[in-house]
Protein backbone atom coordinates (compact mmCIF):
# COMPACT_ATOMS: atom_id res chain seq x y z
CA UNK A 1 10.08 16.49 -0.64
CA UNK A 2 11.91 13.27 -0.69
CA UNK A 3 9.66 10.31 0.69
CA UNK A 4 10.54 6.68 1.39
CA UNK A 5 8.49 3.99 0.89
CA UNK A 6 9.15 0.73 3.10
CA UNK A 7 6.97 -2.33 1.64
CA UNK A 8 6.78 -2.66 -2.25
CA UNK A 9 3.69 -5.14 -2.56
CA UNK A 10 0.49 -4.19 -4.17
CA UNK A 11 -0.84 -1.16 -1.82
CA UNK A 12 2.92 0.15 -1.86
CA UNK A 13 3.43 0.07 -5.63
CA UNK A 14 0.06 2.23 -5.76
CA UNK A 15 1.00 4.39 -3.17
CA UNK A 16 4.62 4.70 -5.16
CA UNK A 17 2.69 5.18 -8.09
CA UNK A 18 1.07 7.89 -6.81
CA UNK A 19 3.52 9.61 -4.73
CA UNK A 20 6.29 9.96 -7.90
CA UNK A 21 3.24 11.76 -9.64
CA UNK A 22 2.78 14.09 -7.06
CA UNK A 23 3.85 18.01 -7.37
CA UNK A 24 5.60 18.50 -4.10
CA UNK A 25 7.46 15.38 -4.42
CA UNK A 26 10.65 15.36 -5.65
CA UNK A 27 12.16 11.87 -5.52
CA UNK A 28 11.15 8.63 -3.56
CA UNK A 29 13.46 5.50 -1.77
CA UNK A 30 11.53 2.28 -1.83
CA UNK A 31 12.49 -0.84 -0.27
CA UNK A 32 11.31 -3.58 0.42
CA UNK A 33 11.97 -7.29 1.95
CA UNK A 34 11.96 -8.00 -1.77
CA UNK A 35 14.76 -6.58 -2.69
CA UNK A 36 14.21 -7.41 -6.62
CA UNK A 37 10.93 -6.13 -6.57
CA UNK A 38 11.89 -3.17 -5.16
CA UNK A 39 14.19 -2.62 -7.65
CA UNK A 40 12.04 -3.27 -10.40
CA UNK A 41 9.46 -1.01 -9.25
CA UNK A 42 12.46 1.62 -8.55
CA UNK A 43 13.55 1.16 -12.25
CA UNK A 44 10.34 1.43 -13.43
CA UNK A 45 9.04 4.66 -12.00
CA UNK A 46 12.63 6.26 -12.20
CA UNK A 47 13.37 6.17 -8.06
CA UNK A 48 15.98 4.93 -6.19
CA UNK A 49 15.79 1.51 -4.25
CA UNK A 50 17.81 0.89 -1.15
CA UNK A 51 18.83 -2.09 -0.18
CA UNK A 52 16.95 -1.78 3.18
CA UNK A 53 15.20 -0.08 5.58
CA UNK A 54 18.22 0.85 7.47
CA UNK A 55 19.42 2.99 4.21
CA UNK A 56 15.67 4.28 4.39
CA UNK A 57 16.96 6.14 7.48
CA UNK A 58 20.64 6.84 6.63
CA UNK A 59 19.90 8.39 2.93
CA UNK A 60 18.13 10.89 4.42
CA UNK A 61 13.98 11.18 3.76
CA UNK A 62 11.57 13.64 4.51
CA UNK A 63 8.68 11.63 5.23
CA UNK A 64 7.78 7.70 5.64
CA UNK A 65 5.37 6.19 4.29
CA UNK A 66 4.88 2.03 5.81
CA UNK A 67 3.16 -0.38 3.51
CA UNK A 68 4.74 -3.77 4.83
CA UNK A 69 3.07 -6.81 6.60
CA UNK A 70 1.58 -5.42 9.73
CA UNK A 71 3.62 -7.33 12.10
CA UNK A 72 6.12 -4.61 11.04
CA UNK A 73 4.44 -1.77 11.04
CA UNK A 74 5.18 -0.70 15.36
CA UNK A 75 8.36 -1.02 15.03
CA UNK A 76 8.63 0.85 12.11
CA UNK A 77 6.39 4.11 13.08
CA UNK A 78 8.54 4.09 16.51
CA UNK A 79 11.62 4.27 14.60
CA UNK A 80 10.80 6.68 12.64
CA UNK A 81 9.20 8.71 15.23
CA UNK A 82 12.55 8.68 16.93
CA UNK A 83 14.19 9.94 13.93
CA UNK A 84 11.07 13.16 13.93
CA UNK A 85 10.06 12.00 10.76
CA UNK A 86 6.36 12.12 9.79
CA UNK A 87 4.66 8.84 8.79
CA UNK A 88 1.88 7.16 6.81
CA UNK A 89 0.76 3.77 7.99
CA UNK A 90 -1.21 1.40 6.32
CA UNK A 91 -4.00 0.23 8.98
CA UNK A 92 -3.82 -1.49 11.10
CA UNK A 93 -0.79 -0.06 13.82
CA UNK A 94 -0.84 -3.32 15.16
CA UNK A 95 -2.51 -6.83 15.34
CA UNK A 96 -2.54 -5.95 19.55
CA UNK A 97 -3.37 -3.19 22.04
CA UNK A 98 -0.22 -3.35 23.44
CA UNK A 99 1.77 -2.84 19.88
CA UNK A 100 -0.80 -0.11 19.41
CA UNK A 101 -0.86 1.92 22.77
CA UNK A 102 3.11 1.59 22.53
CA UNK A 103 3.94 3.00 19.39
CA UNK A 104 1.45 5.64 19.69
CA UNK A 105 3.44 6.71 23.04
CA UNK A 106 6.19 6.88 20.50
CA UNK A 107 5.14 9.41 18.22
CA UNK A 108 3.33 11.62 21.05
CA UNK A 109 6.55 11.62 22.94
CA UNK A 110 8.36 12.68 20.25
CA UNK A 111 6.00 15.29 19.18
CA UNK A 112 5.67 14.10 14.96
CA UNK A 113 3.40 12.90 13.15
CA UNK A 114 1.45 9.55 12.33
CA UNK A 115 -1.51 9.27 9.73
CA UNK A 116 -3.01 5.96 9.75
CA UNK A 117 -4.47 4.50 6.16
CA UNK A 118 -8.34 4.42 6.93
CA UNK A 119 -8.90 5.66 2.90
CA UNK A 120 -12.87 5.21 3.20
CA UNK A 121 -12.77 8.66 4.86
CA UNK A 122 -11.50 9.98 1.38
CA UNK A 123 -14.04 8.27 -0.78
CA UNK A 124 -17.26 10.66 -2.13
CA UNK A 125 -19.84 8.01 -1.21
CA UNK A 126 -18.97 8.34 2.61
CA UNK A 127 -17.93 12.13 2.61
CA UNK A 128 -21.62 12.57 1.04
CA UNK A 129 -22.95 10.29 3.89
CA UNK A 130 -21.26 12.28 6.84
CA UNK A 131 -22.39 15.91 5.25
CA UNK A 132 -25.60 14.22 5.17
CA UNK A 133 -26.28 13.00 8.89
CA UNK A 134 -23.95 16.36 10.13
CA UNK A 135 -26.15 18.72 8.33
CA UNK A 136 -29.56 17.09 9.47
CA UNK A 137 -31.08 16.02 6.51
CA UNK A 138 -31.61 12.40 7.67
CA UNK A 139 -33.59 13.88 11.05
CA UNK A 140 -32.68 11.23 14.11
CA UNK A 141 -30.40 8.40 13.14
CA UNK A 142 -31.93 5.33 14.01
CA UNK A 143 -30.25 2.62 11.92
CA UNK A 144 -26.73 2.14 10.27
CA UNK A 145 -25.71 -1.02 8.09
CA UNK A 146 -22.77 -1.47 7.04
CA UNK A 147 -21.07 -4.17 5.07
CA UNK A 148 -17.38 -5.56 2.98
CA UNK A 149 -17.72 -8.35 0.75
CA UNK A 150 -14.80 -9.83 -0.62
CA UNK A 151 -15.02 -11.67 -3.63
CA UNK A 152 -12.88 -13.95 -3.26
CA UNK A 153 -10.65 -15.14 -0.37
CA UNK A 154 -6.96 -14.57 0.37
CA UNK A 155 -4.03 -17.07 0.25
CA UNK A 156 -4.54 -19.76 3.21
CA UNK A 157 -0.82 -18.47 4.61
CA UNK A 158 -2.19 -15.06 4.80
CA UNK A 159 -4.73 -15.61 6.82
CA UNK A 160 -2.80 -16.28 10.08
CA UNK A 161 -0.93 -13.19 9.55
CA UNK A 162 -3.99 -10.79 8.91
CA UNK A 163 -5.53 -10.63 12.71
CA UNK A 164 -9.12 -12.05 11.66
CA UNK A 165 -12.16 -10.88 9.69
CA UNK A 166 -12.74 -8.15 12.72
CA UNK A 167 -9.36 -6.80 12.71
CA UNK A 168 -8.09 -6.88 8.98
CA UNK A 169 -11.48 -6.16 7.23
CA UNK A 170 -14.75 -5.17 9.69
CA UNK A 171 -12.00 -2.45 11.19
CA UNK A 172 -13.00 -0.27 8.16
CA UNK A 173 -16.83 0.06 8.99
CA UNK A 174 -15.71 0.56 12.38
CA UNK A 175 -13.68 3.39 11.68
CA UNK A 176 -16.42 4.55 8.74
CA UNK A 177 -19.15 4.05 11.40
CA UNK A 178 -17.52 6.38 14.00
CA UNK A 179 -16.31 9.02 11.26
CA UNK A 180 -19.48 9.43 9.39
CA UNK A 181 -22.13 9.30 12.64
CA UNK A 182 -19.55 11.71 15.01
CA UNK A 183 -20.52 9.16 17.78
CA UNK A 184 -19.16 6.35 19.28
CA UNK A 185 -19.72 2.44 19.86
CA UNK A 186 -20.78 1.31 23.36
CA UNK A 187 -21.08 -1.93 23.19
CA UNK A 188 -21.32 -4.83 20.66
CA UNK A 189 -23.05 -8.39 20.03
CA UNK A 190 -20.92 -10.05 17.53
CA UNK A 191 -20.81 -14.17 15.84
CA UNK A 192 -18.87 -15.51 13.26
CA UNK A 193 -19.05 -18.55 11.48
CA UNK A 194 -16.36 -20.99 9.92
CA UNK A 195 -18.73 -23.20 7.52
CA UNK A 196 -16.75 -22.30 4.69
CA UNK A 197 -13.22 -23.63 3.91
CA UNK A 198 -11.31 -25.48 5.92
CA UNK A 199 -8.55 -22.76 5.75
CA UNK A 200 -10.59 -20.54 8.11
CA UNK A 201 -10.86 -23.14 10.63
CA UNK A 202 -7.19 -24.24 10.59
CA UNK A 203 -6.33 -20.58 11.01
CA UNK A 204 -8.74 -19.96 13.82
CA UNK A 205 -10.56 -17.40 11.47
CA UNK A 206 -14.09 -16.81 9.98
CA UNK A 207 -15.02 -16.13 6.76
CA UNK A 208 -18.52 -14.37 7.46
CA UNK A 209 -18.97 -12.25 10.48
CA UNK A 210 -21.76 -10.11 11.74
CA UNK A 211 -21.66 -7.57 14.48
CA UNK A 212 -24.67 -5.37 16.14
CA UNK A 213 -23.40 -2.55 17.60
CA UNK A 214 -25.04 0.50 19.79
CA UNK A 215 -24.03 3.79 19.36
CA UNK A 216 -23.92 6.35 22.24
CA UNK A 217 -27.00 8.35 21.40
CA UNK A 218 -28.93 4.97 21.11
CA UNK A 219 -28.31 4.92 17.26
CA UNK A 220 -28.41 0.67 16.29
CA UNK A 221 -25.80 -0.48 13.26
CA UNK A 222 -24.80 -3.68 11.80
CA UNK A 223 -21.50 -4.43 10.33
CA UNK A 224 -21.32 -7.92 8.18
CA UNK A 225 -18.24 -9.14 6.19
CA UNK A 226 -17.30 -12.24 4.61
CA UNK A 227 -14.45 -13.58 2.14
CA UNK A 228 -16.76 -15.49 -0.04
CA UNK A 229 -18.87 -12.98 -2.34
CA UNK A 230 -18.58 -14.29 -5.88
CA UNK A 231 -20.66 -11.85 -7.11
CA UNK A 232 -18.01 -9.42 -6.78
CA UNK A 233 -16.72 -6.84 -3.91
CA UNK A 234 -19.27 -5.23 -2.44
CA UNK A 235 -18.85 -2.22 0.05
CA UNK A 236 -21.65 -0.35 1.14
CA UNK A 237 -23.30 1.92 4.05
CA UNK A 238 -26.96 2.51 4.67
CA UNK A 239 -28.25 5.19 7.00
CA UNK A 240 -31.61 5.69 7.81
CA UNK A 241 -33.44 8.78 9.89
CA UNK A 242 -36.27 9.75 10.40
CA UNK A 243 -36.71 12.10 7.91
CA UNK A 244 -34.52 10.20 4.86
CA UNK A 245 -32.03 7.64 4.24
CA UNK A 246 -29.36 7.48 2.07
CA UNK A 247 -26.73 4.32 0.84
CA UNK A 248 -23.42 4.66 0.02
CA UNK A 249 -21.77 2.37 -2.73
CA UNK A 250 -24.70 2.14 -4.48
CA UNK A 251 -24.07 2.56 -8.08
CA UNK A 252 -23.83 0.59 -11.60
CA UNK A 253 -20.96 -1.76 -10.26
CA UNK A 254 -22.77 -2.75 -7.16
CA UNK A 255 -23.12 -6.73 -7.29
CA UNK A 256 -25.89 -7.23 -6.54
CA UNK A 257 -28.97 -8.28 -8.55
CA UNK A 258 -32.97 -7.18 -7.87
CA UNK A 259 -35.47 -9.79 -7.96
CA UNK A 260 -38.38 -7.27 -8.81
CA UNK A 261 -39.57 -7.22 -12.20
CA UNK A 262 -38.90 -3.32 -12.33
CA UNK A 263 -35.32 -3.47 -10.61
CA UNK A 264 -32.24 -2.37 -11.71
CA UNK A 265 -30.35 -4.87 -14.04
CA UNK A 266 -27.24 -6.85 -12.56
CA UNK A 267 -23.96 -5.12 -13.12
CA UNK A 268 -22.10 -5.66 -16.19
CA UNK A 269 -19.00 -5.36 -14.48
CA UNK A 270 -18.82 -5.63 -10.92
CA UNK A 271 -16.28 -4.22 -8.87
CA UNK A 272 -13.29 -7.04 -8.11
CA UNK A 273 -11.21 -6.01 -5.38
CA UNK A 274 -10.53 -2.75 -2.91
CA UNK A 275 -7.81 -0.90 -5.10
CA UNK A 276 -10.00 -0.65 -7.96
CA UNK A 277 -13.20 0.28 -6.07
CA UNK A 278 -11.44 2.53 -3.68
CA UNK A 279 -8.16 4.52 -6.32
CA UNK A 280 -9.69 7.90 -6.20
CA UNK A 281 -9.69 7.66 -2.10
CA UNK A 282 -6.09 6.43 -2.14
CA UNK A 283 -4.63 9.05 -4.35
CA UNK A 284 -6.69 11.33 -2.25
CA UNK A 285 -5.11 9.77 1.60
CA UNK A 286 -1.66 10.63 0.06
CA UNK A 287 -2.54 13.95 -1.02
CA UNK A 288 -3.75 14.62 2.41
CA UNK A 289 -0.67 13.40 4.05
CA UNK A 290 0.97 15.59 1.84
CA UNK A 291 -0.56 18.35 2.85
CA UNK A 292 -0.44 17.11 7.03
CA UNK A 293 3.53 17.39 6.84
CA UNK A 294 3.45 20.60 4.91
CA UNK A 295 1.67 22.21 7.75
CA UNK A 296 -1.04 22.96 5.78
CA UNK A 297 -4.11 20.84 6.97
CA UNK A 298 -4.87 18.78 10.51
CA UNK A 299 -4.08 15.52 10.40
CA UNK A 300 -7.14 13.57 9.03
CA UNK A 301 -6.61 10.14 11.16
CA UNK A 302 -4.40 10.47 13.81
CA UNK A 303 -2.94 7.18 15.40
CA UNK A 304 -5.73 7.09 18.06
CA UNK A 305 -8.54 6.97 15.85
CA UNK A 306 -7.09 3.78 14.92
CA UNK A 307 -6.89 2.66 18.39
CA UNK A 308 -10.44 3.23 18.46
CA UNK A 309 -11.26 0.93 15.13
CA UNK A 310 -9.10 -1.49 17.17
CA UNK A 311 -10.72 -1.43 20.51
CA UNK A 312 -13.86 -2.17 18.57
CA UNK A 313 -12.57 -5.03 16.51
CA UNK A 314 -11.51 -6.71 19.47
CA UNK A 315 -14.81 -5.91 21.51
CA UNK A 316 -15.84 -8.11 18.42
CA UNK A 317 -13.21 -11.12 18.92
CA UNK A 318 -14.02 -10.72 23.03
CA UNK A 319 -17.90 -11.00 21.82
CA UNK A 320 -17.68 -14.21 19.38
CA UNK A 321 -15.30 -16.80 21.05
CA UNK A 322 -17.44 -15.83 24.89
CA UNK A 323 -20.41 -15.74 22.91
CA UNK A 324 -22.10 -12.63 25.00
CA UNK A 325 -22.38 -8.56 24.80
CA UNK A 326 -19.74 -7.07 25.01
CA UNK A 327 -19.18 -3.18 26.09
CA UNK A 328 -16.16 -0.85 24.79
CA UNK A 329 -15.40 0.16 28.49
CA UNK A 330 -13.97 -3.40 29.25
CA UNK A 331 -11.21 -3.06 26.06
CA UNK A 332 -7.90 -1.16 27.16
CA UNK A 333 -7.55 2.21 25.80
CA UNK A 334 -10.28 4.17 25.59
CA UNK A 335 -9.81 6.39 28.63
CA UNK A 336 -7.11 8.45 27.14
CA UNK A 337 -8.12 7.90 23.62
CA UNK A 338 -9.17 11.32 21.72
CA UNK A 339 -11.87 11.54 19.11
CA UNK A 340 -11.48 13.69 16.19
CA UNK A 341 -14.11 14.43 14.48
């Protein structure tokens, strides 16, 4: 299998990474606007770069796999869906419903393949958590927190470029939410607040955010991010049922200390970023993608389960600049939207 890899930054040189070490993979073409460091990853892992995307198409590839700044990423999965080539697409489609619900048309209307990048669904913490509310151990869900916690915050010329705190970072508990409960969001309650660097302000951004959300069987979660956790990254999930609860990303690099006298110690080494905390799952995404365009497994997150992450990260936005409740019915897209769970 011969895969090309558009977008050579950090995820894309771990997805390369990954995909040269693969069995059924044969050869890569990366590119990237970059062109040098294209080439220097190309060199490195013994690939071939191409000069650009066009010769992404022309060479001749197999598969696609889209790692580039997201205001690239439509255009890109309807041009390769007109060439019936499967793809892999860092989240999110989009920064806009419209971008979305168009290049989804694409692919359905040509009848291939998209698998979005939502690698939370391939991490053991939140696999464990699904098993656990599917096979009844918890009893009645009653309450879901969720939370990211960057450690540190992005370049200020990023920010404009990355959607917002609900789009580029809450849109993984959204999706997590969703996958692990099998039910979806109603309506949400969300604020936001700017008090941290002026960067966040001049980009119209937030750098903490909170959402309440209610699920369709009644079922109450929180989601809560921010870009300003020196402690460290923390990503975690807590369910609780009536009969148990359980917490994902719990563990000996949480960071986060216990003020009891008999609590766990602080970590000795926190976790500092998403591609350390989250490798195994993005090794695993690939894998599965792998195995989608072989034929050999259903495709794990089809493009309209991203729609639905979407819808509810701009539910969010709707929610903190009107300052009121907002319910999933008034966001575009859900009446044709398919879960897959």
């Amino acid at each position: 299998m011969r895969i090309g890899v558009i977008g050579t930054g950090r995820i894309g040189t771990i997805h390369a990474n990954t995909l040269s070490r693969h069995r059924e993979v044969g050869s890569l073409i990366v590119t990237d606007a970059n062109g040098g460091r294209a080439q220097e990853l190309a060199q490195r892992l013994g690939e071939t770069a191409a000069p650009g995307v066009d010769e992404i198409f022309k060479w001749g590839v197999d598969a696609v796999v889209i790692t580039t700044a997201t205001s690239a990423h439509a255009e890109l999965i309807g041009r390769a869906a007109r060439s019936g080539l499967p793809v892999f697409c860092e989240k999110p489609i989009a920064l806009d419903l419209p971008g979305t619900l168009h290049a989804i048309a694409e692919v359905e209307t040509a009848g291939t393949i998209l698998q979005m990048g939502f690698q939370r669904r391939f991490d053991t913490g939140y696999t464990g958590a699904r098993e656990a509310v599917r096979s009844g151990r918890l009893g009645r869900l009653h309450t879901v927190r969720a939370l990211t916690s960057d450690q540190a915050p992005p370049p200020p010329e990023w920010l404009p470029l990355s959607g917002g705190l609900y789009r580029d970072t809450l849109i993984h508990d959204f999706d997590i939410l969703r996958w692990v409960t099998g039910h979806e969001i109603v309506d949400v309650y969300a604020a936001g607040s700017d008090a941290g660097p002026p960067m966040f302000r001049a980009a119209g951004d937030v750098d903490t955010a909170a959402a309440l959300l209610t699920l369709d069987d009644g079922t109450l979660a929180t989601a809560t991010a921010t870009r300003m956790n020196g402690a460290g990254y923390d990503v975690r999930m807590e369910l609780a049922g009536e009969l148990d609860q359980v917490v994902v990303g719990l563990d000996d690099r949480t960071p986060i200390a216990s003020t009891e006298p008999t609590g766990p110690p602080a970590a000795d080494k926190p976790w500092t970023g998403f591609l350390e905390r989250f490798g195994p799952a993005y090794e695993a995404e690939l894998a599965a993608f792998i195995e989608v365009v072989r034929g050999e497994r259903a495709n794990p997150c089809d493009g309209r389960e991203a729609l639905q992450a979407l819808r509810i990260a701009e539910a969010c936005e709707v929610s903190r600049r009107e300052r009121r409740a907002v319910r999933l019915a008034e966001i575009p897209g859900g009446a044709s939207a398919a879960a897959a769970f």
